[in-house]
C-alpha atoms as a PDB file:
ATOM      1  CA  UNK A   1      32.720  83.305 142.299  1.00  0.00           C
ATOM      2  CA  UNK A   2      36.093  81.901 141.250  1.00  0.00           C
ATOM      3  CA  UNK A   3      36.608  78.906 139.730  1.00  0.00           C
ATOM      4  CA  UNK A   4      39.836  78.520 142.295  1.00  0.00           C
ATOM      5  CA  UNK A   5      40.884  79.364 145.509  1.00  0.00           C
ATOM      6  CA  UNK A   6      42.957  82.461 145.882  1.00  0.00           C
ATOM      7  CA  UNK A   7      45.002  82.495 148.863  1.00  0.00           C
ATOM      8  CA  UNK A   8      46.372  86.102 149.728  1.00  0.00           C
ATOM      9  CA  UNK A   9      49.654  87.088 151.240  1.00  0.00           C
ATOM     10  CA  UNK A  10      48.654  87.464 154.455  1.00  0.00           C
ATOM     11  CA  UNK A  11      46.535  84.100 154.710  1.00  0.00           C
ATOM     12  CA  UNK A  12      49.775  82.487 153.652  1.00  0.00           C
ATOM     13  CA  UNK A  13      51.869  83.974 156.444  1.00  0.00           C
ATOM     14  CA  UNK A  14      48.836  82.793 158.605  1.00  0.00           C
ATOM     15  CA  UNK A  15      49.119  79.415 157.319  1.00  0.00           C
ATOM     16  CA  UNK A  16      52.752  78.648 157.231  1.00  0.00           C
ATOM     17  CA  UNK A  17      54.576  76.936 160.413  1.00  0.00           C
ATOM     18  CA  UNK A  18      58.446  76.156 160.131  1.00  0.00           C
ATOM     19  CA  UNK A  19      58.603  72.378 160.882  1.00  0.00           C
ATOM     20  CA  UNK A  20      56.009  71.227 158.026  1.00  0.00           C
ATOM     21  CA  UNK A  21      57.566  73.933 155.889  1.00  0.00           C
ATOM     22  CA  UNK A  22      61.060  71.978 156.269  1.00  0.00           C
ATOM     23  CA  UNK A  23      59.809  68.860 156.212  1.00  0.00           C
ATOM     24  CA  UNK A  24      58.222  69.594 152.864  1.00  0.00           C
ATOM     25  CA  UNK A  25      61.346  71.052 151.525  1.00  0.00           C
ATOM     26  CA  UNK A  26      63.107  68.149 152.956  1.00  0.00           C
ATOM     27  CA  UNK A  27      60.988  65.791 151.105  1.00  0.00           C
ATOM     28  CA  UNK A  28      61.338  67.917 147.842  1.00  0.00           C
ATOM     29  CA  UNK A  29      65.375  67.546 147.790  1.00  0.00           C
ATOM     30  CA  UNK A  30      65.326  63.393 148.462  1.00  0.00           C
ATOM     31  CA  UNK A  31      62.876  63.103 145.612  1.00  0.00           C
ATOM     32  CA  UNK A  32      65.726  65.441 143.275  1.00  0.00           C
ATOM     33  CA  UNK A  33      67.597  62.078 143.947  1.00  0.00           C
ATOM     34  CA  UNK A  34      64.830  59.669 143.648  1.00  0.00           C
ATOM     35  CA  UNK A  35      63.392  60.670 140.788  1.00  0.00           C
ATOM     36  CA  UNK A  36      60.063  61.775 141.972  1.00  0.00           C
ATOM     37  CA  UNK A  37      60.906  65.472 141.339  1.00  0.00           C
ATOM     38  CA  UNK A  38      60.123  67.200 137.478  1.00  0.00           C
ATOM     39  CA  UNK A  39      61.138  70.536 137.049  1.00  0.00           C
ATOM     40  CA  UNK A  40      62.667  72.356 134.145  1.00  0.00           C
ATOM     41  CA  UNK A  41      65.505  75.494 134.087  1.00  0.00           C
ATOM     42  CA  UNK A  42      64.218  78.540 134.978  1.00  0.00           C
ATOM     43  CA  UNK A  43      62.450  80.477 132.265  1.00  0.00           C
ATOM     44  CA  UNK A  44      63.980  83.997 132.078  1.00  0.00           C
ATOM     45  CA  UNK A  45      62.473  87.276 129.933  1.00  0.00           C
ATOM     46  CA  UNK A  46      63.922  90.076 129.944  1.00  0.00           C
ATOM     47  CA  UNK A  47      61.451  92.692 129.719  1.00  0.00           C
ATOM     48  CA  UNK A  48      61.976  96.652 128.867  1.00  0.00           C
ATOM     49  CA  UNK A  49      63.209  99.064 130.950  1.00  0.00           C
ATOM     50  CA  UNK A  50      65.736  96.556 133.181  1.00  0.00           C
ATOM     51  CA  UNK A  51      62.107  94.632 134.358  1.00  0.00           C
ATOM     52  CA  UNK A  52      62.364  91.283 134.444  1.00  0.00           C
ATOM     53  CA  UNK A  53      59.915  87.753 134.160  1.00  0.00           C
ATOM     54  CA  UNK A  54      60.721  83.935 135.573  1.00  0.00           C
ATOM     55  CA  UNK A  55      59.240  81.048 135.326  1.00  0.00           C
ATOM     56  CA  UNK A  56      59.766  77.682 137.806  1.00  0.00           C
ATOM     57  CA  UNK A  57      56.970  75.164 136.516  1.00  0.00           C
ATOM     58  CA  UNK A  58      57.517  72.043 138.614  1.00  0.00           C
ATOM     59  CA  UNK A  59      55.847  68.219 139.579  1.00  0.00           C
ATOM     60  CA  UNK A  60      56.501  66.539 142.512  1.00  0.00           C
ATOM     61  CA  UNK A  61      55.359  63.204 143.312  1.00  0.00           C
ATOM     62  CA  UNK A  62      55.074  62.369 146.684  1.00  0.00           C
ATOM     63  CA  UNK A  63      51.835  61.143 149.027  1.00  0.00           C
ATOM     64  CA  UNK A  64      52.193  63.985 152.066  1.00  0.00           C
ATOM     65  CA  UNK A  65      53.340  66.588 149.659  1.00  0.00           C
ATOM     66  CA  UNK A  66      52.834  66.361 146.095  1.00  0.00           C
ATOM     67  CA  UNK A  67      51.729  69.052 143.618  1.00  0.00           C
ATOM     68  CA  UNK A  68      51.600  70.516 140.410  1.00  0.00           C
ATOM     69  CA  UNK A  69      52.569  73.944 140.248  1.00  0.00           C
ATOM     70  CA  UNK A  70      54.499  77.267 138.405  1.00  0.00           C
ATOM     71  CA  UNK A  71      55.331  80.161 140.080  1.00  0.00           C
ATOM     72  CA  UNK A  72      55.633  83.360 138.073  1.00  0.00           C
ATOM     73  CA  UNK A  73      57.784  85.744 139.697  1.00  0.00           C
ATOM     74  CA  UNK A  74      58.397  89.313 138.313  1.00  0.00           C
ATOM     75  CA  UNK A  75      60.756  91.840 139.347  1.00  0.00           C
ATOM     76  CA  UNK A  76      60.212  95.242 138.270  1.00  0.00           C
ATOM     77  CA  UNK A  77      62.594  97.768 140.597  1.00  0.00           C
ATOM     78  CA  UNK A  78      60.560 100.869 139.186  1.00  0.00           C
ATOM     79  CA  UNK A  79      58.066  99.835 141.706  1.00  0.00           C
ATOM     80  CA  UNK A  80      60.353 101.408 144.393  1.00  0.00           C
ATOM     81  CA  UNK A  81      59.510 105.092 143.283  1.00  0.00           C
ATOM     82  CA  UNK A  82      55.842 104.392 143.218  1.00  0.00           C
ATOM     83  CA  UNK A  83      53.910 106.816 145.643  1.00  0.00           C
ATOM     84  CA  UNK A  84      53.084 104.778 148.006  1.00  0.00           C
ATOM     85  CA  UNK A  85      55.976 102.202 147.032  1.00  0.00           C
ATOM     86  CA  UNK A  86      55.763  98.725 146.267  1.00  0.00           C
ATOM     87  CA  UNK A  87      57.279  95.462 146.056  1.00  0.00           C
ATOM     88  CA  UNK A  88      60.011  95.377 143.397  1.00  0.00           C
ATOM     89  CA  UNK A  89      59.538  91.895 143.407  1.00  0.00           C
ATOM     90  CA  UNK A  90      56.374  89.937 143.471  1.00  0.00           C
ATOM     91  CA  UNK A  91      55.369  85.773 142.617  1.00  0.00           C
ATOM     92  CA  UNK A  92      52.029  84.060 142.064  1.00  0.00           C
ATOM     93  CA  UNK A  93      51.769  80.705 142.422  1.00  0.00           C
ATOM     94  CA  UNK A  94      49.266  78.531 140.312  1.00  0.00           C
ATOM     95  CA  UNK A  95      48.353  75.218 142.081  1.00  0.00           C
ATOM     96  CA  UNK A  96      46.973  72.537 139.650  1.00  0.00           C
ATOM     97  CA  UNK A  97      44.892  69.353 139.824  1.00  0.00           C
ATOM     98  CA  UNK A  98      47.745  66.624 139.312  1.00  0.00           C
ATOM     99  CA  UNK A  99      44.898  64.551 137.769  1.00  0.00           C
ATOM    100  CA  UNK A 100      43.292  66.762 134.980  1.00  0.00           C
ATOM    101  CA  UNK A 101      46.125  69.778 135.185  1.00  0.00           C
ATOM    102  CA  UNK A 102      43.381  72.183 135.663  1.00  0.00           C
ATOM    103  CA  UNK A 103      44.046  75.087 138.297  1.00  0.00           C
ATOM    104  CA  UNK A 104      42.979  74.741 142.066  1.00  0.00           C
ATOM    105  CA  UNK A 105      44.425  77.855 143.483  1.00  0.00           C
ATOM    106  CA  UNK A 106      46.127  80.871 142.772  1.00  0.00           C
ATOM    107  CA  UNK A 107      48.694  81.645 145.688  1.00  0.00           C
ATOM    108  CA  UNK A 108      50.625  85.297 146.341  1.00  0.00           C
ATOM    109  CA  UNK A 109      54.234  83.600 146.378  1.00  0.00           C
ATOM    110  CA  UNK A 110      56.642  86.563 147.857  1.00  0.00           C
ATOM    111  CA  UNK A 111      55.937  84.843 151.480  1.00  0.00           C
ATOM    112  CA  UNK A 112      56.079  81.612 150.371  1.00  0.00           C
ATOM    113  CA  UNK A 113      58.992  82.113 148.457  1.00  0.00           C
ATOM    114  CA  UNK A 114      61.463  83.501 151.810  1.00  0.00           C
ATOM    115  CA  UNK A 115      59.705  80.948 153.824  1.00  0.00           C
ATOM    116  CA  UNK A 116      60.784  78.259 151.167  1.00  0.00           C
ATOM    117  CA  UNK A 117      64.452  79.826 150.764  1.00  0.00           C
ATOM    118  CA  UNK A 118      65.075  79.798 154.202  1.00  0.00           C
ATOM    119  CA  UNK A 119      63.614  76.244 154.887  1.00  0.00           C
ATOM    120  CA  UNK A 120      66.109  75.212 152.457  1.00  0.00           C
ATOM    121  CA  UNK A 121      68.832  76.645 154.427  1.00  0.00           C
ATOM    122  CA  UNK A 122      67.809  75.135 157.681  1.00  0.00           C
ATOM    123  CA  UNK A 123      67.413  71.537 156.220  1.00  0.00           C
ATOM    124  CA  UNK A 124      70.987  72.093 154.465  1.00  0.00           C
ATOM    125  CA  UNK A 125      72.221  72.798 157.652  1.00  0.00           C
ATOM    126  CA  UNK A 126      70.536  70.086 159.468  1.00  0.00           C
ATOM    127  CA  UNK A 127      72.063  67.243 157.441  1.00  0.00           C
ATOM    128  CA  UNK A 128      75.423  68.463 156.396  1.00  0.00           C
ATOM    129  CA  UNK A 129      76.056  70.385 159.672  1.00  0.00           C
ATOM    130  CA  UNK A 130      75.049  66.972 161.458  1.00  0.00           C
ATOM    131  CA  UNK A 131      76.233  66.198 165.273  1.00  0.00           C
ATOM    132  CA  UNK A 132      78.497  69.532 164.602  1.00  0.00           C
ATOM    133  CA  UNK A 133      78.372  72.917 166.989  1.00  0.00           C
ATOM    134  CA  UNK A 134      75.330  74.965 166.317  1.00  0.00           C
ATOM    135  CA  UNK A 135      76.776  78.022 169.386  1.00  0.00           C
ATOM    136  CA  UNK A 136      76.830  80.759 166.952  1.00  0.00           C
ATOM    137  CA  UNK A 137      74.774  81.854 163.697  1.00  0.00           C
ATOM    138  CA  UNK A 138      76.592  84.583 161.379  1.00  0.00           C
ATOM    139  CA  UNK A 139      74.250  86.220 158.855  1.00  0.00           C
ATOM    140  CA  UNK A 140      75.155  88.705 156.628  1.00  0.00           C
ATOM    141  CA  UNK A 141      72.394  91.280 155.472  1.00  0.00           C
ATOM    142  CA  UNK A 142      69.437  92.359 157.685  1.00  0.00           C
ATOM    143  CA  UNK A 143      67.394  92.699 154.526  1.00  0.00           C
ATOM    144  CA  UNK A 144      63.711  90.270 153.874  1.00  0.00           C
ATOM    145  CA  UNK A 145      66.709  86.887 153.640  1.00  0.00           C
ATOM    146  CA  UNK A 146      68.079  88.433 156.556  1.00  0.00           C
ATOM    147  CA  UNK A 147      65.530  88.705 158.448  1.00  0.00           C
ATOM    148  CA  UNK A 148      63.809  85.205 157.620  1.00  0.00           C
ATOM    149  CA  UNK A 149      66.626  82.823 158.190  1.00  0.00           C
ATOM    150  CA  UNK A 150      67.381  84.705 161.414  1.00  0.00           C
ATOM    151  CA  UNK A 151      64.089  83.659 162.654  1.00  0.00           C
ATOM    152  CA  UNK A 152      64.034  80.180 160.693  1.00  0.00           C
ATOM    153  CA  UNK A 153      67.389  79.129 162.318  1.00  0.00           C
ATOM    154  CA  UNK A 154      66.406  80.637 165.557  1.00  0.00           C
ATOM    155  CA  UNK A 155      62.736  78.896 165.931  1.00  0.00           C
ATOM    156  CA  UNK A 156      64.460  75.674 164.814  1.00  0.00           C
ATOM    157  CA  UNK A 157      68.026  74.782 165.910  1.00  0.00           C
ATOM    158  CA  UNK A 158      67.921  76.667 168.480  1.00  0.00           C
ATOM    159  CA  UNK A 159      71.472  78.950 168.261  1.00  0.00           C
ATOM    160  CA  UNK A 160      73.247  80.360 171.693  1.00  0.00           C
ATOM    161  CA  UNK A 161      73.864  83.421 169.789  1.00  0.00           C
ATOM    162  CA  UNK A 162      72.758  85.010 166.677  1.00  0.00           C
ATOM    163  CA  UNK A 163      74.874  87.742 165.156  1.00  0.00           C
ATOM    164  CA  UNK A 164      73.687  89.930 162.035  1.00  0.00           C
ATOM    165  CA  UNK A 165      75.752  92.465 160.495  1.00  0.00           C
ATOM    166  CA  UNK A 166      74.245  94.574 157.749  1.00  0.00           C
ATOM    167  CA  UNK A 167      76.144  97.727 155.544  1.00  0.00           C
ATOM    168  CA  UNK A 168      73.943 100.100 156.886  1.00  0.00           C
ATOM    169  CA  UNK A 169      74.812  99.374 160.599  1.00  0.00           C
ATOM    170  CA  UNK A 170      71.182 100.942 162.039  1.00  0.00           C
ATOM    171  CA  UNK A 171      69.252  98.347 160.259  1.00  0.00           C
ATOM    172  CA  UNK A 172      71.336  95.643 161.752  1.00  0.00           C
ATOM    173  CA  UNK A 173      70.750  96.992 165.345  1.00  0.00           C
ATOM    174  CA  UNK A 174      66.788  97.516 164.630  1.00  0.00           C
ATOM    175  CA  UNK A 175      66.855  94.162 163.687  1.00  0.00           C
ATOM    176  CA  UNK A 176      68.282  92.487 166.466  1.00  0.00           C
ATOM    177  CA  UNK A 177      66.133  94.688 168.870  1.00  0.00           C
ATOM    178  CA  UNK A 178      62.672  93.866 166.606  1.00  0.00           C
ATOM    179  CA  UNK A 179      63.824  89.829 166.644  1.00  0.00           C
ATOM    180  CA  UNK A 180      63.926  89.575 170.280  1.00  0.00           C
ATOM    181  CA  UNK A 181      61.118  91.183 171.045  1.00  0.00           C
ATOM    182  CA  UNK A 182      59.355  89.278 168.267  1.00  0.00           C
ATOM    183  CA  UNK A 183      60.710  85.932 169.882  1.00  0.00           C
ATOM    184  CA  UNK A 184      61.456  86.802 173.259  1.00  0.00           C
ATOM    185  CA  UNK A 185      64.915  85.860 173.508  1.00  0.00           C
ATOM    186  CA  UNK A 186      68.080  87.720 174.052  1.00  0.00           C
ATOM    187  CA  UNK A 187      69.925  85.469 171.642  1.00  0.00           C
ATOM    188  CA  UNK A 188      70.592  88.482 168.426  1.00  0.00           C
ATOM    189  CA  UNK A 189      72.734  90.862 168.090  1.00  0.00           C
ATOM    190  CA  UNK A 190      74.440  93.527 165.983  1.00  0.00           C
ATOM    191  CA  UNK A 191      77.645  93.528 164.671  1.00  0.00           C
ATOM    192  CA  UNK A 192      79.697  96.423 163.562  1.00  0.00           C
ATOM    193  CA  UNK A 193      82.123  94.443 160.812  1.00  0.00           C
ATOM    194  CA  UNK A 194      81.893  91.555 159.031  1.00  0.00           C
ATOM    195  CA  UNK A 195      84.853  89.984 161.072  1.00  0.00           C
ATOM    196  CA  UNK A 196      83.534  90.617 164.066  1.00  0.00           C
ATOM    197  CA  UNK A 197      80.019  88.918 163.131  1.00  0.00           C
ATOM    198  CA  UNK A 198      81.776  85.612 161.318  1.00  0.00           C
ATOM    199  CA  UNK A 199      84.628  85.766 164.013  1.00  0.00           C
ATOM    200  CA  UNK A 200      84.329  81.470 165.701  1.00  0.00           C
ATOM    201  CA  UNK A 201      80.700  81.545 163.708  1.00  0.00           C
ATOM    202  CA  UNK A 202      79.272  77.734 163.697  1.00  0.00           C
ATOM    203  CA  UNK A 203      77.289  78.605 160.755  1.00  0.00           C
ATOM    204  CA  UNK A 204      77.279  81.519 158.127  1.00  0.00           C
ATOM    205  CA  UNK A 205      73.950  83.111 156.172  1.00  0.00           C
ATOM    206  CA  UNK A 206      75.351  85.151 153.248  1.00  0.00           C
ATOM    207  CA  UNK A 207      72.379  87.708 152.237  1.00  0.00           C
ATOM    208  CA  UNK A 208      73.415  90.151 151.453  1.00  0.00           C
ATOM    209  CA  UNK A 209      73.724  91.693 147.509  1.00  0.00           C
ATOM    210  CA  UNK A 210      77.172  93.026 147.068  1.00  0.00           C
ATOM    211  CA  UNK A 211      79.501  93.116 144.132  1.00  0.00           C
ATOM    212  CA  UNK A 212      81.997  92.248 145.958  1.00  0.00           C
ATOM    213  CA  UNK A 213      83.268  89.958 148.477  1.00  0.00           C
ATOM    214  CA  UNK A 214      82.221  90.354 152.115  1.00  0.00           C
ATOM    215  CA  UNK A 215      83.124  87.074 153.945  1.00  0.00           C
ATOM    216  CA  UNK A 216      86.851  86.455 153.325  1.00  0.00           C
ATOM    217  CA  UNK A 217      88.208  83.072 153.914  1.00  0.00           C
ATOM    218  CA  UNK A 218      90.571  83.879 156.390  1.00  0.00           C
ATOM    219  CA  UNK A 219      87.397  85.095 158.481  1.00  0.00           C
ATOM    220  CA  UNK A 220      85.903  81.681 158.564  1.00  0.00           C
ATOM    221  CA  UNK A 221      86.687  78.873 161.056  1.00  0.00           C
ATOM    222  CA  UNK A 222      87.391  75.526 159.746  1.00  0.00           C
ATOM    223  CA  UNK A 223      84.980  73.202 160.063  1.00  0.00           C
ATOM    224  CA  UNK A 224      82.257  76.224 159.454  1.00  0.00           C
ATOM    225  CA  UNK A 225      79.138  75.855 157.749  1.00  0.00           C
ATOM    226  CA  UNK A 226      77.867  78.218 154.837  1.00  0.00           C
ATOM    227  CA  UNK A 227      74.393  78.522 153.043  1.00  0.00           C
ATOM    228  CA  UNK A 228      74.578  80.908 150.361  1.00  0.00           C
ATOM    229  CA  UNK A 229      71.258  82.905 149.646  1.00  0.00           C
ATOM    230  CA  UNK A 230      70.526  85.870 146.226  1.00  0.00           C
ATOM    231  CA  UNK A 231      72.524  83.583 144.530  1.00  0.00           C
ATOM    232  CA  UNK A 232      71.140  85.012 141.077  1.00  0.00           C
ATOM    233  CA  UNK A 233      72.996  88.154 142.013  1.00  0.00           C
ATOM    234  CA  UNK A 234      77.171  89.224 142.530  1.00  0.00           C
ATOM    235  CA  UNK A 235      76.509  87.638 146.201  1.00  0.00           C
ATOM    236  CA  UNK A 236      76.920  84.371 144.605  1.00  0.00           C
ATOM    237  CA  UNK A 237      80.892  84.694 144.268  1.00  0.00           C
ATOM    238  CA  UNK A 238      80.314  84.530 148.219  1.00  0.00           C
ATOM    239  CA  UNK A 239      80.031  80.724 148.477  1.00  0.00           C
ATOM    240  CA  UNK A 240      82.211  80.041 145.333  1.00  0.00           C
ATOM    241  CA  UNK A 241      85.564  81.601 147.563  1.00  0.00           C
ATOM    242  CA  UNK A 242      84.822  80.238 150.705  1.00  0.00           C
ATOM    243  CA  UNK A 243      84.552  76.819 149.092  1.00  0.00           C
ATOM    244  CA  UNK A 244      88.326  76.066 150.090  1.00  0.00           C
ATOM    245  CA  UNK A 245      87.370  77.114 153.634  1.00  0.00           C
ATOM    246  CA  UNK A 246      84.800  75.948 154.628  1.00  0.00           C
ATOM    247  CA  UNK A 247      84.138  71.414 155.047  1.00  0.00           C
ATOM    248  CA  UNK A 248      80.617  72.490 153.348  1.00  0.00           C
ATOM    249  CA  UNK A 249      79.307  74.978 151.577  1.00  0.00           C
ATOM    250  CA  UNK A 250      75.011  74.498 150.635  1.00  0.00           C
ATOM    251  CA  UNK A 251      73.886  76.766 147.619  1.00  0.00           C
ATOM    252  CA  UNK A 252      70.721  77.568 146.011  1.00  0.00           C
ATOM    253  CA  UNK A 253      69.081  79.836 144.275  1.00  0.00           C
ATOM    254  CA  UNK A 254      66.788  82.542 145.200  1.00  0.00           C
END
């Protein structure tokens, strides 16, 4: 028997419900400002053959939803040509005793991780989107962020309309068509340009990794709101333009 719990991917995707997800990320950002959060950079090795290794060790003190944790997170893009395939990227999460530091659990992160990214997203947009129109969602890419903050958004503000647009148009469409069904809603659809998915857009979702720019400023509405997502790849000069467009822009790192 283990020492520790180890909690698989799919128990985690059984586990996880959007509102205490937010909440928890909520809490996480106000204790940034309080004090109550410890984390240090991100830990980077490069490993051979274009693989790569990172490192987020992090504290947080708080009574609902403190911890003691690192999540190792490795992304080796090899793992693509594997027969059968796998992930190119894939996290483990060790969860240690805040008391004696000594490990409780061992938790398969890649769920965790979207779930997390696109809480983040929702919360930005919650607070610095406040008392603002919430009609129309824009994302960009109909890739795993894609797909994630469409239903994130969706299951918890609620949008009139949810547009995704994606380079390879058929993966937009099968997207829209699985989402619906998924949520039973006729709220998503496909878009066949950029333009035409941004186009009066209440809020934007850039996921989408491109080297170069997708949303142009003169696409966005003033008064828009934009949460940035891949921002360790070129996506990230997405946000970064659109600064001067848009009355806020929320970034963060995937």
């Amino acid at each position: 028997m283990l020492p520790y719990k180890f909690i698989s991917e799919s128990r985690v995707g059984e586990l996880l419900e959007w509102e205490p997800v937010v909440d928890a990320v909520e809490h996480a950002l106000k204790s940034v400002s309080t004090g109550c959060a410890f984390q240090s950079p991100r830990v980077k090795i490069v490993l051979p053959e274009s693989n790569l290794l990172y490192s987020t060790p992090g504290y947080l003190k708080d009574d609902k939803y403190g911890a003691l944790a690192s999540r190792v997170m490795t992304k080796f893009p090899s793992n693509r040509r594997l027969q059968p395939p796998r992930s190119a990227l894939n996290a483990n999460i060790s969860l240690m005793d805040e008391s004696t530091g000594v490990v409780k659990a061992i938790i398969q992160g890649n769920e965790l991780t979207d779930w997390r990214t696109a809480a983040v997203s929702v919360a930005a947009t919650k607070h610095l989107h406040k008392e603002k129109p919430k009609e129309i969602l824009a994302i960009i890419g109909a890739g795993i962020q894609g797909r994630i903050h469409a239903i994130a958004f969706q299951t918890c503000l609620k949008f009139r309309e949810v547009r995704i647009w994606n380079r390879t148009g058929e993966r937009a469409v099968d997207l829209a068509r699985k989402l619906n069904h998924e949520l039973k809603t006729d709220a998503f659809v496909s878009c066949e340009t950029v333009s035409d998915c941004v186009k009066n857009a209440d809020v934007i979702v850039t996921a989408a990794m491109a080297k170069e720019m997708l949303v142009k400023h003169e696409m966005v509405k003033k008064g828009a709101h934009i949460n940035g997502s891949l921002l360790c790849t070129y996506s990230m000069i997405e946000p970064y333009a659109l600064l001067c467009r848009s009355d806020q822009c929320q970034s963060f790192r995937y």
